[in-house]
N, C-alpha and C. Protein backbone atom coordinates (compact mmCIF):
# COMPACT_ATOMS: atom_id res chain seq x y z
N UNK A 1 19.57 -43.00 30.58
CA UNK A 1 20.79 -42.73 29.85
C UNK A 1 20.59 -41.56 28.86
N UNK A 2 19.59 -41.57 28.29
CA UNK A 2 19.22 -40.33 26.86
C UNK A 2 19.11 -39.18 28.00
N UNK A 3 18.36 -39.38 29.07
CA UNK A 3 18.47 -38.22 29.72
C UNK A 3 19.69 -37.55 30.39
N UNK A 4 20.50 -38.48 31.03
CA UNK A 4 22.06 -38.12 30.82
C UNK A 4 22.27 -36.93 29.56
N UNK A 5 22.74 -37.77 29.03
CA UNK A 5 23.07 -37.41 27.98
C UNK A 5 22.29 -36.02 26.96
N UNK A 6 21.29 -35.68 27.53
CA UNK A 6 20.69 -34.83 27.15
C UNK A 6 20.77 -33.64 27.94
N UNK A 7 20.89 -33.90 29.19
CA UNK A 7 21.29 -32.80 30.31
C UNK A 7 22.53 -32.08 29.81
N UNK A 8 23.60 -33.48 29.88
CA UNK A 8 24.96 -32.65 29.26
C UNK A 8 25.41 -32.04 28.23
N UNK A 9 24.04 -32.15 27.32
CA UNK A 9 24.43 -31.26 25.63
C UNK A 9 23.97 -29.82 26.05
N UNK A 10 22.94 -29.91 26.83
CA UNK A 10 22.26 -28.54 27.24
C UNK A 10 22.89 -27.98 28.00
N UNK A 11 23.50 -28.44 29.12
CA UNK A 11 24.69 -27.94 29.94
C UNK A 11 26.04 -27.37 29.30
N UNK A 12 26.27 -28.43 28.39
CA UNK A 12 27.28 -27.75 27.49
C UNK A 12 26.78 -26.56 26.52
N UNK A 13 25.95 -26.39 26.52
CA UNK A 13 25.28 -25.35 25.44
C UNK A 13 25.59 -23.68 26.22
N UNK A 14 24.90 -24.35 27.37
CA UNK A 14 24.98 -23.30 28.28
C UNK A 14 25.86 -22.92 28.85
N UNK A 15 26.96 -23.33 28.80
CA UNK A 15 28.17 -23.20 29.37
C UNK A 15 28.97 -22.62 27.87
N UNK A 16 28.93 -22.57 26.66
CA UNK A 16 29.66 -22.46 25.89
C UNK A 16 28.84 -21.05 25.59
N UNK A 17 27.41 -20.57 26.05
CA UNK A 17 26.78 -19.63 25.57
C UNK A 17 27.21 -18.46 26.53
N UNK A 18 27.93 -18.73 27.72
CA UNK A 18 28.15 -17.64 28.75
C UNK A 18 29.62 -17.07 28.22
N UNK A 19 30.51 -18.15 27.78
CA UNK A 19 32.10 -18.11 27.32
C UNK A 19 31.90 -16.71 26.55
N UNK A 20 32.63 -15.90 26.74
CA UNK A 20 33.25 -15.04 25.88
C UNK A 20 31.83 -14.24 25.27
N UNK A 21 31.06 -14.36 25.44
CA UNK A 21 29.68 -13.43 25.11
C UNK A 21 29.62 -12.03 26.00
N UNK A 22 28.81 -10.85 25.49
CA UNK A 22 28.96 -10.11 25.99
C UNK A 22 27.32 -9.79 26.79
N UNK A 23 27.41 -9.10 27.93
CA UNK A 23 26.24 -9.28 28.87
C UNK A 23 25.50 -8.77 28.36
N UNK A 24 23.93 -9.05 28.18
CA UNK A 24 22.96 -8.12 26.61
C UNK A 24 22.78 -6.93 27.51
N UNK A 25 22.96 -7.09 29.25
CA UNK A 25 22.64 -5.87 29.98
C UNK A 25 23.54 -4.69 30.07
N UNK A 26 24.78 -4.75 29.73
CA UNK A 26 25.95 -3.89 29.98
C UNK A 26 25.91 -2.73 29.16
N UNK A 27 26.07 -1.88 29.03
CA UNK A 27 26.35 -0.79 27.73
C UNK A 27 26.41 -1.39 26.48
N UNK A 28 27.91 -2.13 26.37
CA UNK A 28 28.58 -2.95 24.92
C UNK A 28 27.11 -3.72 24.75
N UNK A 29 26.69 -4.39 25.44
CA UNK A 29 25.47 -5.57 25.01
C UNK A 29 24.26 -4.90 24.19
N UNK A 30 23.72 -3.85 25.13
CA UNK A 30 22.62 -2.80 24.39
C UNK A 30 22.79 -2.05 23.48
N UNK A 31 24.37 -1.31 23.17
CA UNK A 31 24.73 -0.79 21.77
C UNK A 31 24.37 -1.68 20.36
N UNK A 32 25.30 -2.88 21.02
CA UNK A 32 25.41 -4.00 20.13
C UNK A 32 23.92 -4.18 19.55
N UNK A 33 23.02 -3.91 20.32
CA UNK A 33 21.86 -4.75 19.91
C UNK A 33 21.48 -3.58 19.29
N UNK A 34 21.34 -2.30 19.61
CA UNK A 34 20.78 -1.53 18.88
C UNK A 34 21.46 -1.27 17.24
N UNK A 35 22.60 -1.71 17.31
CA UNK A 35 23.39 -1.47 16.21
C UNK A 35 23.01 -2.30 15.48
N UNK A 36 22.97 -3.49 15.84
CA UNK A 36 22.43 -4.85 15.16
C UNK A 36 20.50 -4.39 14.35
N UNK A 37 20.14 -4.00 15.21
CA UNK A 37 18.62 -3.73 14.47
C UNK A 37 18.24 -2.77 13.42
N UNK A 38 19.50 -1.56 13.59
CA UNK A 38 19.96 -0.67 12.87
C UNK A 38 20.21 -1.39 11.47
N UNK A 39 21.40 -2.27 11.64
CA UNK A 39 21.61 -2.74 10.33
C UNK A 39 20.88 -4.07 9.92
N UNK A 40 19.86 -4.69 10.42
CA UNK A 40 19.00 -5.52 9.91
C UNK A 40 17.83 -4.39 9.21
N UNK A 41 17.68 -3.11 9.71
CA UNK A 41 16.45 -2.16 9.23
C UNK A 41 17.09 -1.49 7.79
N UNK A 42 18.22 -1.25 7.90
CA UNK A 42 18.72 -0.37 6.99
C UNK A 42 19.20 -1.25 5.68
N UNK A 43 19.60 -2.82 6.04
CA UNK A 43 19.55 -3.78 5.10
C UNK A 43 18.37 -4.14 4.35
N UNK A 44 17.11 -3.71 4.84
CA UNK A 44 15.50 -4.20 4.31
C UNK A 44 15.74 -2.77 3.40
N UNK A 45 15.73 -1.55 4.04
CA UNK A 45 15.52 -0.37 2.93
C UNK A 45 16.63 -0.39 2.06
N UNK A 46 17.56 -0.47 2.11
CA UNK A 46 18.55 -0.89 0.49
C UNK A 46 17.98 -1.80 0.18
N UNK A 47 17.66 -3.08 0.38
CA UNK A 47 17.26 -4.02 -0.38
C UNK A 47 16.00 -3.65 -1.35
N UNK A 48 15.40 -3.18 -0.70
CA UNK A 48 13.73 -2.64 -1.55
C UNK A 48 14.40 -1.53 -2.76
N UNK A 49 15.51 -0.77 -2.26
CA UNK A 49 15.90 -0.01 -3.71
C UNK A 49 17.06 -0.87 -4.72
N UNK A 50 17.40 -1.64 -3.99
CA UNK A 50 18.66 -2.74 -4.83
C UNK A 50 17.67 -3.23 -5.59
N UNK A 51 16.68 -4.00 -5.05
CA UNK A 51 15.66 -4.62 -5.76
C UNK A 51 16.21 -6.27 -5.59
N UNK A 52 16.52 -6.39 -4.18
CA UNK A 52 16.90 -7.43 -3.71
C UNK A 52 15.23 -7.74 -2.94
N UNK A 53 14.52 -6.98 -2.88
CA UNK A 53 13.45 -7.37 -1.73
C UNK A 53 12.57 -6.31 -2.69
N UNK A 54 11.18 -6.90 -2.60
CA UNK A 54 10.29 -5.92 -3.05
C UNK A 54 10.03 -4.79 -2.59
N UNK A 55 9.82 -3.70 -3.23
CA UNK A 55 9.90 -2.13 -2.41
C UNK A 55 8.04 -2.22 -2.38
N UNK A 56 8.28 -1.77 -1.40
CA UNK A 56 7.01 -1.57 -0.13
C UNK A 56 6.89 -0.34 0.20
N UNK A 57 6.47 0.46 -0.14
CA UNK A 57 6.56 2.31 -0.27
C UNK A 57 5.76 2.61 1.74
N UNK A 58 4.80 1.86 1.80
CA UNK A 58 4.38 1.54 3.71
C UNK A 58 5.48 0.95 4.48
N UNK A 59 6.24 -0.09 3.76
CA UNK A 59 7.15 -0.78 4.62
C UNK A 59 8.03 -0.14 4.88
N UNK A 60 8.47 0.96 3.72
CA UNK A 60 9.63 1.69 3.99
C UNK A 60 9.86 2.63 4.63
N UNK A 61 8.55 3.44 4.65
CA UNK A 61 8.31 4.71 5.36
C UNK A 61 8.54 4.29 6.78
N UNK A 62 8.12 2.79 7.18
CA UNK A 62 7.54 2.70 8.38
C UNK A 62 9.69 2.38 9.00
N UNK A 63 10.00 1.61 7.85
CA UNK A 63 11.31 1.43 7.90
C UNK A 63 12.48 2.64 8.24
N UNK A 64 11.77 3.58 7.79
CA UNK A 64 12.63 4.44 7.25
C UNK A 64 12.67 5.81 8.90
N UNK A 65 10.89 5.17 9.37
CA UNK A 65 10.93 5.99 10.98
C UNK A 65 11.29 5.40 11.84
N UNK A 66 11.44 3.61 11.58
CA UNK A 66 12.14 3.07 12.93
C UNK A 66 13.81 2.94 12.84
N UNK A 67 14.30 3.42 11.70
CA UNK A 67 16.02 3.34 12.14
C UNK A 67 15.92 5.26 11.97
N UNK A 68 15.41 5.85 11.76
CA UNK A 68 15.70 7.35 13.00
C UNK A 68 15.43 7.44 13.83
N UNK A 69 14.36 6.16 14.35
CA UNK A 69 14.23 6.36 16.09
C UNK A 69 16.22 5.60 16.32
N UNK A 70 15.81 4.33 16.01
CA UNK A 70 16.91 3.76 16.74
C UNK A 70 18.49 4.69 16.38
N UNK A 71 18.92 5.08 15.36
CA UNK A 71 19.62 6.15 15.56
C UNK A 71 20.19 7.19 16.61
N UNK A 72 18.75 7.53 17.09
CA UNK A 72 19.41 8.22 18.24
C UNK A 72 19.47 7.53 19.50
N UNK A 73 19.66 6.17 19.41
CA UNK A 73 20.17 5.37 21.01
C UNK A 73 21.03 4.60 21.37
N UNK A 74 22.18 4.56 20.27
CA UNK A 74 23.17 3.82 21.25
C UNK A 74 24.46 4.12 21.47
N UNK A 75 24.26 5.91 21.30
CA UNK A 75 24.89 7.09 21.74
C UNK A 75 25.06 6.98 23.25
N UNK A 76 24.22 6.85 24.37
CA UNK A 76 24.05 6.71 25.67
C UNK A 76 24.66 4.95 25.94
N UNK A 77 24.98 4.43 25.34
CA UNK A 77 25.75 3.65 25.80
C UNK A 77 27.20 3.07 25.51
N UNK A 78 27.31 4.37 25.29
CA UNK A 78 29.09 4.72 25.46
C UNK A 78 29.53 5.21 26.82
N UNK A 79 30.04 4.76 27.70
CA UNK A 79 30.46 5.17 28.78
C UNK A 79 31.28 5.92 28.78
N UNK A 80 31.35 7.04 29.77
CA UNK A 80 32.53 8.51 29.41
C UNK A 80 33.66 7.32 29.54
N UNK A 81 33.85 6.80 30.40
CA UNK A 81 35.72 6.11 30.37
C UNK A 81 35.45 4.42 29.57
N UNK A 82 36.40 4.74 28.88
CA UNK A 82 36.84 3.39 27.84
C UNK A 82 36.66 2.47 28.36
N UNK A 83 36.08 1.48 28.06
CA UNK A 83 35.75 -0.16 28.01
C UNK A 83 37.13 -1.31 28.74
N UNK A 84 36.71 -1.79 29.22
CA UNK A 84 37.93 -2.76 29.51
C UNK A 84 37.49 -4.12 29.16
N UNK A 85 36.41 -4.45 29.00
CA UNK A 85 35.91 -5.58 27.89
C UNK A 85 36.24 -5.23 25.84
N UNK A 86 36.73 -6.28 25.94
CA UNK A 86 36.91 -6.61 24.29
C UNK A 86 35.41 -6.16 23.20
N UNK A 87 36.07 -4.88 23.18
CA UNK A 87 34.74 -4.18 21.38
C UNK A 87 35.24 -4.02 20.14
N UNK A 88 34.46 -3.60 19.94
CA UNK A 88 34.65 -2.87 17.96
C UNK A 88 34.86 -1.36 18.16
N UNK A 89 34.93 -0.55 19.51
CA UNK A 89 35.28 0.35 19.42
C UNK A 89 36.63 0.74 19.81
N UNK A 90 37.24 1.87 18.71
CA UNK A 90 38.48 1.68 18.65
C UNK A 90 38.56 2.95 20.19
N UNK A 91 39.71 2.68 20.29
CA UNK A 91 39.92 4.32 22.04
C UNK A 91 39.79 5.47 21.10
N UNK A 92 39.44 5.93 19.94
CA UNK A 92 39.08 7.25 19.57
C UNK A 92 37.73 7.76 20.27
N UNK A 93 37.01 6.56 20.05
CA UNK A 93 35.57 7.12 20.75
C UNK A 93 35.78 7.70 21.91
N UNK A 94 36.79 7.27 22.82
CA UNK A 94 36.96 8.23 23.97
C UNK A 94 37.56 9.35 24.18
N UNK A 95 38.97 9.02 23.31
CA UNK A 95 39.79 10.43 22.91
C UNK A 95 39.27 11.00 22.36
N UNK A 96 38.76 11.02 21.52
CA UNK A 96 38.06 12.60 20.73
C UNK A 96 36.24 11.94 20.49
N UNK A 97 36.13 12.56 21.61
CA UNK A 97 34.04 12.48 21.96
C UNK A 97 33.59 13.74 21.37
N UNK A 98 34.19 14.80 20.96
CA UNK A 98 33.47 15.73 20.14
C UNK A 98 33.44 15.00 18.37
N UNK A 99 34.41 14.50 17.87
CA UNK A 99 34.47 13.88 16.74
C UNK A 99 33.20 13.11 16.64
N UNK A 100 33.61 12.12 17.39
CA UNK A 100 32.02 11.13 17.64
C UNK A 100 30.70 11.44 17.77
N UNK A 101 30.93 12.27 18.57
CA UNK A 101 29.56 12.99 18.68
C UNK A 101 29.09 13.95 17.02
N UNK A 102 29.66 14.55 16.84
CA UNK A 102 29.52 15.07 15.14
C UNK A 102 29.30 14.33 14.54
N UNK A 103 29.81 12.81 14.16
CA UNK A 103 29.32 11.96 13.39
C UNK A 103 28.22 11.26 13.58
N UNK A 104 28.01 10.74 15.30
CA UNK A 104 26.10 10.41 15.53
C UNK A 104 25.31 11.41 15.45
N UNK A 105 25.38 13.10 14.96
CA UNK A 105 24.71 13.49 14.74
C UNK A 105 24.34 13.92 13.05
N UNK A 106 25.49 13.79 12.81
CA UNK A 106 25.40 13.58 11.29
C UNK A 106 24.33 12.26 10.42
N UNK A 107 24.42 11.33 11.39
CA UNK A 107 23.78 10.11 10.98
C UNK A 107 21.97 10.51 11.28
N UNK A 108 21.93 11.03 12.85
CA UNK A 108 20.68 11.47 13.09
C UNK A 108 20.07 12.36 12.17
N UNK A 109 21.05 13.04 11.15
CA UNK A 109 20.45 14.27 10.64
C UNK A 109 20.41 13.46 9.17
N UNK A 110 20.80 12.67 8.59
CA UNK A 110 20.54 11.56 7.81
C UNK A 110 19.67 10.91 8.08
N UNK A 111 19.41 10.26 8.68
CA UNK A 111 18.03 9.45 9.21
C UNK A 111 16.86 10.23 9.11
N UNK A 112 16.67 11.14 9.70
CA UNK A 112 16.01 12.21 9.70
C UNK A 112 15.14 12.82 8.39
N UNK A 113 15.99 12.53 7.57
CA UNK A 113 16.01 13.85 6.12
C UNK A 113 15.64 12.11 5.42
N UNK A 114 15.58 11.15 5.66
CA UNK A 114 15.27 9.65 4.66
C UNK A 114 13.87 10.01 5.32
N UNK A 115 13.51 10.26 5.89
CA UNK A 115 12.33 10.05 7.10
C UNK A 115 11.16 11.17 6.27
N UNK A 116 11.73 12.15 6.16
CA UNK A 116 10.95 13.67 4.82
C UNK A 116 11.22 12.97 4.33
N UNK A 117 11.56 11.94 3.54
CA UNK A 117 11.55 11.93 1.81
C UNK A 117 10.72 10.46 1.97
N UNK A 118 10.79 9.71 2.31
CA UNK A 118 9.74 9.24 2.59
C UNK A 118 8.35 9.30 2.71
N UNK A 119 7.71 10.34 2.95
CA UNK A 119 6.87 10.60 3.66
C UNK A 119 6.21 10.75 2.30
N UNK A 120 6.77 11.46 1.24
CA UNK A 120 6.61 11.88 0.06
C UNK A 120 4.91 11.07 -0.43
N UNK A 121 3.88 11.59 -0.95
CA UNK A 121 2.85 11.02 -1.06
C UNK A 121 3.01 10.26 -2.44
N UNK A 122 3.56 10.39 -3.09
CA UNK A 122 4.07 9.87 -4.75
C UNK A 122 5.44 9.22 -4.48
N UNK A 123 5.75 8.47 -3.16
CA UNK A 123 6.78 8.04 -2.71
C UNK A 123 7.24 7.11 -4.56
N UNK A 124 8.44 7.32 -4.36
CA UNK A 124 9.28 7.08 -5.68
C UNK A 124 11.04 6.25 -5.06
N UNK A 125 10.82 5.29 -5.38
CA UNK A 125 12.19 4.49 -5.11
C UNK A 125 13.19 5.04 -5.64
N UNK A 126 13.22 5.44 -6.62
CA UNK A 126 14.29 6.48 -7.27
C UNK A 126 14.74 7.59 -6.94
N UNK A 127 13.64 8.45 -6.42
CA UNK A 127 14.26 9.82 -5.24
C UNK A 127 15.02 9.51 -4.01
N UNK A 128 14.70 7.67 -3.36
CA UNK A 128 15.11 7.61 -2.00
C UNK A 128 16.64 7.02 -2.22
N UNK A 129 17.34 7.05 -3.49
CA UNK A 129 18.83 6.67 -3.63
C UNK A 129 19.33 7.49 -2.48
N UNK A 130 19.48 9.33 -2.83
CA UNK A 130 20.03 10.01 -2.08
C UNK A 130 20.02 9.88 -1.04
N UNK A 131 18.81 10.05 -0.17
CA UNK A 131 18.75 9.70 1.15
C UNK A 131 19.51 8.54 1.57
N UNK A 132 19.41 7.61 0.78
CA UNK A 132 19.46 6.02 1.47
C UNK A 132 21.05 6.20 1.68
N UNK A 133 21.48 6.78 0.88
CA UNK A 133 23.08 6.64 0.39
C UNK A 133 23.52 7.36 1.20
N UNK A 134 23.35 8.63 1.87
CA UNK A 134 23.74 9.75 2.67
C UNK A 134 23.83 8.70 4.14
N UNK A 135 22.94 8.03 4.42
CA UNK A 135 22.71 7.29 5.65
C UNK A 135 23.90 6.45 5.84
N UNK A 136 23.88 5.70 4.49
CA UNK A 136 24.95 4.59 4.78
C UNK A 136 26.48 5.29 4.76
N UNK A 137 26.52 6.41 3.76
CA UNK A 137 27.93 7.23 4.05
C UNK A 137 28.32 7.62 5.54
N UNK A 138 26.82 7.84 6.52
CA UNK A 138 27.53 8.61 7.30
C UNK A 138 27.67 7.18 8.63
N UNK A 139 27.23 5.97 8.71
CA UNK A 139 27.63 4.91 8.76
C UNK A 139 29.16 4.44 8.34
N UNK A 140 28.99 4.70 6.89
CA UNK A 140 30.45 4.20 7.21
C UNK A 140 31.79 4.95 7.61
N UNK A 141 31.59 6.69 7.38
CA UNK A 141 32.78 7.73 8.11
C UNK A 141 32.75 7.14 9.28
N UNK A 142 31.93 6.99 10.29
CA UNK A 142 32.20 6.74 11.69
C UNK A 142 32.83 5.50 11.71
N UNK A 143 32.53 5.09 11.11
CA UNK A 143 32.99 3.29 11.09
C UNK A 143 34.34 3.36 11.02
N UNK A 144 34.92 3.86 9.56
CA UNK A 144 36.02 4.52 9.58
C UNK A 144 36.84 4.96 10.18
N UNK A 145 36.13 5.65 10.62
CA UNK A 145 37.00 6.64 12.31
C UNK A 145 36.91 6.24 13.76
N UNK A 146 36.14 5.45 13.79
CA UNK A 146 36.09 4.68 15.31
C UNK A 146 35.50 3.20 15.74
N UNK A 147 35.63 2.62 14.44
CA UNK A 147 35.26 0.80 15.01
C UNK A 147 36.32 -0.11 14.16
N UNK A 148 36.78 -0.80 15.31
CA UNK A 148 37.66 -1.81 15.02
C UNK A 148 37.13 -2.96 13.87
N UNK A 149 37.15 -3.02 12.54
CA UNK A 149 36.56 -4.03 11.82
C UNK A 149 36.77 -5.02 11.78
């Protein structure tokens, strides 16, 4: 009987985990995830200058080179023609792909320039406001301009 009953919670689990989820393999799934690691990375480096999390001048640097890698990747999983699954991206991303594209490179060139200042051998939490702040501005213009909130 427990085993009954244990089959069908897991069955139901699994059945409620396929509902309405998006495939982690599809474009939307791999953006998503890269976006997601993006802002779990970029949440640790504000936090170390909020002074929500201890600043780690190694952690950050190291922080600060893995969201300019991930930065430049979930550009390629925008498909040239618009989505017919339910996103956060609004149809601008498709109508105007030069816009979009200016703004993931704006972010790359943000990421980038946190990445030099970092590197800084007298690394200083106080110099990396600018940077940090430039990143999240250019985060949120795009956001602004092309994701459904």
């Amino acid at each position: 009987m427990i085993l009954k009953k244990s089959f069908l919670v897991a069955l139901a689990c699994v059945a409620l985990t396929a509902c309405g989820g998006v495939d982690p393999n599809s474009p939307q799934g791999k953006r998503q995830a890269v976006f997601k690691q993006m802002l779990k990375t970029g949440e640790d480096l504000g936090g170390m200058l909020r002074g929500r999390v201890q600043f780690d001048s190694a952690r950050f640097t190291a922080g600060a080179v893995k969201l300019d890698e991930l930065s430049k990747q979930p550009w390629q999983y925008f498909p040239q023609v618009a989505e017919t699954d339910k996103s956060s991206a609004k149809p601008e991303v498709w109508e105007n792909q030069a816009r979009f594209q200016e703004l993931a490179k704006n972010l790359e060139a943000a990421t980038a320039a946190l990445v030099v200042a970092s590197k800084d051998t007298q690394l200083d939490a106080k110099k990396l406001d600018a940077p940090v702040q430039a990143v999240e501005d250019a985060c949120e213009t795009c956001h602004k301009a092309f994701r459904n909130h």
